[in-house]
Protein backbone atom coordinates (compact mmCIF):
# COMPACT_ATOMS: atom_id res chain seq x y z
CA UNK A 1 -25.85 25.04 -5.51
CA UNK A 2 -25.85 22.00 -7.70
CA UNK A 3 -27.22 20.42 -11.04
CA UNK A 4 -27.52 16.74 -12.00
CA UNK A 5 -28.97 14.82 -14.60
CA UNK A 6 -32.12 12.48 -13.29
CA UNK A 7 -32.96 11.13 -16.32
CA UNK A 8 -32.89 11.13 -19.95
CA UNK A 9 -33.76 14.98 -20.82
CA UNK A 10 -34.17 15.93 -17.20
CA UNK A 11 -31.97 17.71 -14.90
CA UNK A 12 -32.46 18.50 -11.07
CA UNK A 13 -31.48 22.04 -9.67
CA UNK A 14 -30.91 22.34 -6.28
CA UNK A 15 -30.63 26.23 -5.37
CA UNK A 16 -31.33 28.45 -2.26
CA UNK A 17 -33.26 31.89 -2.60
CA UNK A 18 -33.99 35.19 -0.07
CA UNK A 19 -32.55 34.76 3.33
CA UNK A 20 -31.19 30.83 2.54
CA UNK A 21 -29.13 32.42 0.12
CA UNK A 22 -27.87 34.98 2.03
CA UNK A 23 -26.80 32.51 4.63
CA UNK A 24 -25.22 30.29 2.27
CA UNK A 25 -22.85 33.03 1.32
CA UNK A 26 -22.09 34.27 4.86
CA UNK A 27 -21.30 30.30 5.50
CA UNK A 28 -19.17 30.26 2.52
CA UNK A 29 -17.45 33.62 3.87
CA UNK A 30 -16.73 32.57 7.21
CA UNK A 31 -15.56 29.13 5.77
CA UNK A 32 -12.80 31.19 3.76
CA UNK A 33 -11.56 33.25 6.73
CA UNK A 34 -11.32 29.50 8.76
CA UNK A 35 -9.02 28.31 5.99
CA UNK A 36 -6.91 32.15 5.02
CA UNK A 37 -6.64 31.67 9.29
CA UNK A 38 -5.16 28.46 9.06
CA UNK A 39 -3.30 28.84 6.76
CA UNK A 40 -1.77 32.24 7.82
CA UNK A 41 -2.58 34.21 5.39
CA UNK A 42 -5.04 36.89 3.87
CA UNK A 43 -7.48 36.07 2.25
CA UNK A 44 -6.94 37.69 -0.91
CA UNK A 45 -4.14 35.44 -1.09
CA UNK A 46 -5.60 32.32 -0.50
CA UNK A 47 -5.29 30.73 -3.70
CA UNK A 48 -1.88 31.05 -4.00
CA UNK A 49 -1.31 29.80 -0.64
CA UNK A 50 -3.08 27.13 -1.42
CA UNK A 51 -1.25 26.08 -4.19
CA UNK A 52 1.99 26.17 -2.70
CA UNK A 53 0.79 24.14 0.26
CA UNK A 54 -0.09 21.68 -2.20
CA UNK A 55 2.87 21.72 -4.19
CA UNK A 56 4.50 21.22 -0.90
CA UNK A 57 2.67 18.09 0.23
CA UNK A 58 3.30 16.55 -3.06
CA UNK A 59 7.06 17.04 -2.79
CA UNK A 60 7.01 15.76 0.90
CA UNK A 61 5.05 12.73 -0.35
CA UNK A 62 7.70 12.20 -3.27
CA UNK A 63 10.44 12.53 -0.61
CA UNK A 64 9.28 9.83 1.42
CA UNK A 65 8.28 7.45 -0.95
CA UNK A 66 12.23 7.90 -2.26
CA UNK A 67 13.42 7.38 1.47
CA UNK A 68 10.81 4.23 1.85
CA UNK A 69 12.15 2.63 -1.02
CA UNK A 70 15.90 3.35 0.35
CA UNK A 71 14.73 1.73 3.60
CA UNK A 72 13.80 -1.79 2.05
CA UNK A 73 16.52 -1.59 -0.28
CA UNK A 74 18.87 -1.53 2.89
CA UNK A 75 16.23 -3.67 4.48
CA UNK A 76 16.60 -6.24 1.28
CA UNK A 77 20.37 -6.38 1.62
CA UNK A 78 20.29 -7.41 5.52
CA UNK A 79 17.71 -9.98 4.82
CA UNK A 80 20.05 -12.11 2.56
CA UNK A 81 21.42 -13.32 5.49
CA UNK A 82 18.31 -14.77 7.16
CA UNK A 83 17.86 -16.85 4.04
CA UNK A 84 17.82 -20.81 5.03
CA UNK A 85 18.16 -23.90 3.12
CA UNK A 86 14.97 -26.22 2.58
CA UNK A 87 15.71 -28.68 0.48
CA UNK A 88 18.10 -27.80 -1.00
CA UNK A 89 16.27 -24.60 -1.62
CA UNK A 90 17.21 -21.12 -0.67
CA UNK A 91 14.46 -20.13 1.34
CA UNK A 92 13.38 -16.81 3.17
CA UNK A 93 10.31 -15.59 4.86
CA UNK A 94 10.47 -12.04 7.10
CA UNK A 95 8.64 -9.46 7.50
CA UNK A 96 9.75 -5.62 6.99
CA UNK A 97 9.06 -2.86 8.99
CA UNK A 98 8.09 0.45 8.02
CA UNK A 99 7.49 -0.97 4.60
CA UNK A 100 4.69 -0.68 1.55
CA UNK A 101 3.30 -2.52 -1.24
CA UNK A 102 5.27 -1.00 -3.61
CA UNK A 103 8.22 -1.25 -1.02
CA UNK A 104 7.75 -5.12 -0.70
CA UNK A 105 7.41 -5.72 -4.13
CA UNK A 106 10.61 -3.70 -5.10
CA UNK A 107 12.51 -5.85 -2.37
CA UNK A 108 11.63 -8.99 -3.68
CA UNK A 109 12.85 -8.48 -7.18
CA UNK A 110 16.07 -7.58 -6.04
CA UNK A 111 15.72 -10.51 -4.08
CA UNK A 112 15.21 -12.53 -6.65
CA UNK A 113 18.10 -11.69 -9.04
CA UNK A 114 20.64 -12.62 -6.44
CA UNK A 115 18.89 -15.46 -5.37
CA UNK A 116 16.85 -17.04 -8.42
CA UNK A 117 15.95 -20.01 -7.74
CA UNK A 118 14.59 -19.04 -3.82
CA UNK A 119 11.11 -19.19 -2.87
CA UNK A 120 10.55 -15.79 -0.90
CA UNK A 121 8.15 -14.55 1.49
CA UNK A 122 8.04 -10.70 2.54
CA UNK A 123 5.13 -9.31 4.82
CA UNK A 124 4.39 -5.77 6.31
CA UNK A 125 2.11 -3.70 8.24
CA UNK A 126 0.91 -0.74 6.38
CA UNK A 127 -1.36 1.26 8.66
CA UNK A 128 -4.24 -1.46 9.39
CA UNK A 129 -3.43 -3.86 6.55
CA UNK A 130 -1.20 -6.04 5.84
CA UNK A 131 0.96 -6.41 2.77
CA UNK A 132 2.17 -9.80 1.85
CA UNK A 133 4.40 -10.99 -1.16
CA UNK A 134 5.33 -14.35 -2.28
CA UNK A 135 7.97 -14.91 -5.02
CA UNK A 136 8.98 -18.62 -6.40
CA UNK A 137 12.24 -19.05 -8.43
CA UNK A 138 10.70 -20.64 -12.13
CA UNK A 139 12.27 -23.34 -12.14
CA UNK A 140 10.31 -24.16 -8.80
CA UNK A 141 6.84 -22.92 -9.71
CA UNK A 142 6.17 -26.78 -10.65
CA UNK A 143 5.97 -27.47 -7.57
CA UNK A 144 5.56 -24.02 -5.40
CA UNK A 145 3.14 -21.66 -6.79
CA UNK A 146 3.48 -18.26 -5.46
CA UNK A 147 -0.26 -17.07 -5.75
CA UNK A 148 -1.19 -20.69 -3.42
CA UNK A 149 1.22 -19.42 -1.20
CA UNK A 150 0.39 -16.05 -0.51
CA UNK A 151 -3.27 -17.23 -0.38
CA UNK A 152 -2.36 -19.44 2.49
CA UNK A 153 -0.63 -17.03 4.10
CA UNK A 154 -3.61 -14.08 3.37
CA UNK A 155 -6.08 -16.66 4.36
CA UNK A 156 -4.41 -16.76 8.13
CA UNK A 157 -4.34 -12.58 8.02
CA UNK A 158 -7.95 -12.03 7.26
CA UNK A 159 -7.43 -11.14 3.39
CA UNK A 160 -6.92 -12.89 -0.04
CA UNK A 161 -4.57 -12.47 -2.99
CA UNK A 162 -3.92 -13.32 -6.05
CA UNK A 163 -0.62 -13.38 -8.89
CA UNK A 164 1.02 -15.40 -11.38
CA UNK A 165 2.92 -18.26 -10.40
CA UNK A 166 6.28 -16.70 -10.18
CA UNK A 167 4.98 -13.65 -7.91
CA UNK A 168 1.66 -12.99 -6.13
CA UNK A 169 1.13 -10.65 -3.62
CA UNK A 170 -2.21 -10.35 -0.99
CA UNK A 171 -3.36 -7.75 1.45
CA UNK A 172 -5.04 -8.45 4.98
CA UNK A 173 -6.86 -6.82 7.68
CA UNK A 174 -5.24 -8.39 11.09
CA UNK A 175 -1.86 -7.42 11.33
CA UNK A 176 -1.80 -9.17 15.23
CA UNK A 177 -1.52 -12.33 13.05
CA UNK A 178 1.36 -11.22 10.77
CA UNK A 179 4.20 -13.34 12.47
CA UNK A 180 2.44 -16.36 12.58
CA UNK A 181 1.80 -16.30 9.50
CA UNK A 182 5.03 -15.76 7.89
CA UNK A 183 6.50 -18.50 10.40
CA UNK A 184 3.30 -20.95 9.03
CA UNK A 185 5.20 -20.55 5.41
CA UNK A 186 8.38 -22.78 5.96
CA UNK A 187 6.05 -25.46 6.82
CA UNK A 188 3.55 -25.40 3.90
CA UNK A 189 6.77 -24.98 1.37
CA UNK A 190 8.73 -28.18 2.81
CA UNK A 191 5.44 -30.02 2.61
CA UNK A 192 5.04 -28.95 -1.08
CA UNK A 193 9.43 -29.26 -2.09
């Protein structure tokens, strides 16, 4: 049933013999007809089934990804307007729904090469986490460094982060505390500008 090494030289076999082993097998048998039944199908052609189920689900998850990252790009272009002066800085901080790391990360760069010399703040729920991104035009980071920011705004989220100066990004574990966080940020930017 298995084989693994134990130590140097030695190797452990795990096996089962007389009426164990015939049980194993009728286990294993029954456990095949379970999964040719689910999957509608006989079970001679399981395998194949199998493989185009997969191939399916892989497609599906490419699809979505491709219509996530549509979403925040739309999502990206309607946020533009919620940017705010501070200091004579362009400023933003929102969260985006429906939105992943990947997602967040992707919005902020596009952010960022209309608006270069912002400081931006994006935040999501994904699942039970939360996804957080902080992004601080360079000619800024002197006085704003992203990774302190998203580790402020982490620390309020249950979670940590880390990044370069320009663009850090953190993950949490209370997404209840989401909003309040991303509203903390204008605050602990004007205090630093």
């Amino acid at each position: 049933m298995s084989e693994g090494g134990i130590a140097s030289g030695v190797r452990r076999i795990e096996a089962v013999t007389g009426g164990g082993a015939l049980a194993y097998l009728q286990d294993l048998e029954d456990t095949v007809a379970q999964a040719a039944a689910a999957l509608k199908t006989p079970v001679a052609e399981l395998r194949t089934r199998i493989a185009s189920t997969v191939d399916h689900a892989k497609a599906q998850d490419k699809e979505i990804a491709a219509l996530k990252a549509k979403l925040a790009a739309y999502q990206g272009e309607a946020l533009i307007s919620q940017v705010q002066d501070l200091s004579g800085v362009p400023f933003l901080a929102a969260r985006m729904e429906g939105a992943d790391a990947a997602a967040l990360r992707s919005t902020l760069q596009k952010l960022r090469d209309k608006l270069p010399r912002a400081i931006i703040v994006l935040g999501a729920v994904e699942g039970d986490k939360v996804q957080l991104v902080a992004g601080v035009g360079t000619e800024l980071i002197a006085k704003v460094k992203a990774g302190e920011l998203v580790n402020f705004l982490a620390a309020q989220v249950g979670g940590k982060g880390g990044g370069k100066p320009d663009m850090a990004m953190a993950g949490g574990t209370d997404p209840s505390k989401l909003d309040a966080a991303i509203a903390s940020a204008r605050a602990w930017v004007a205090a630093k500008l």
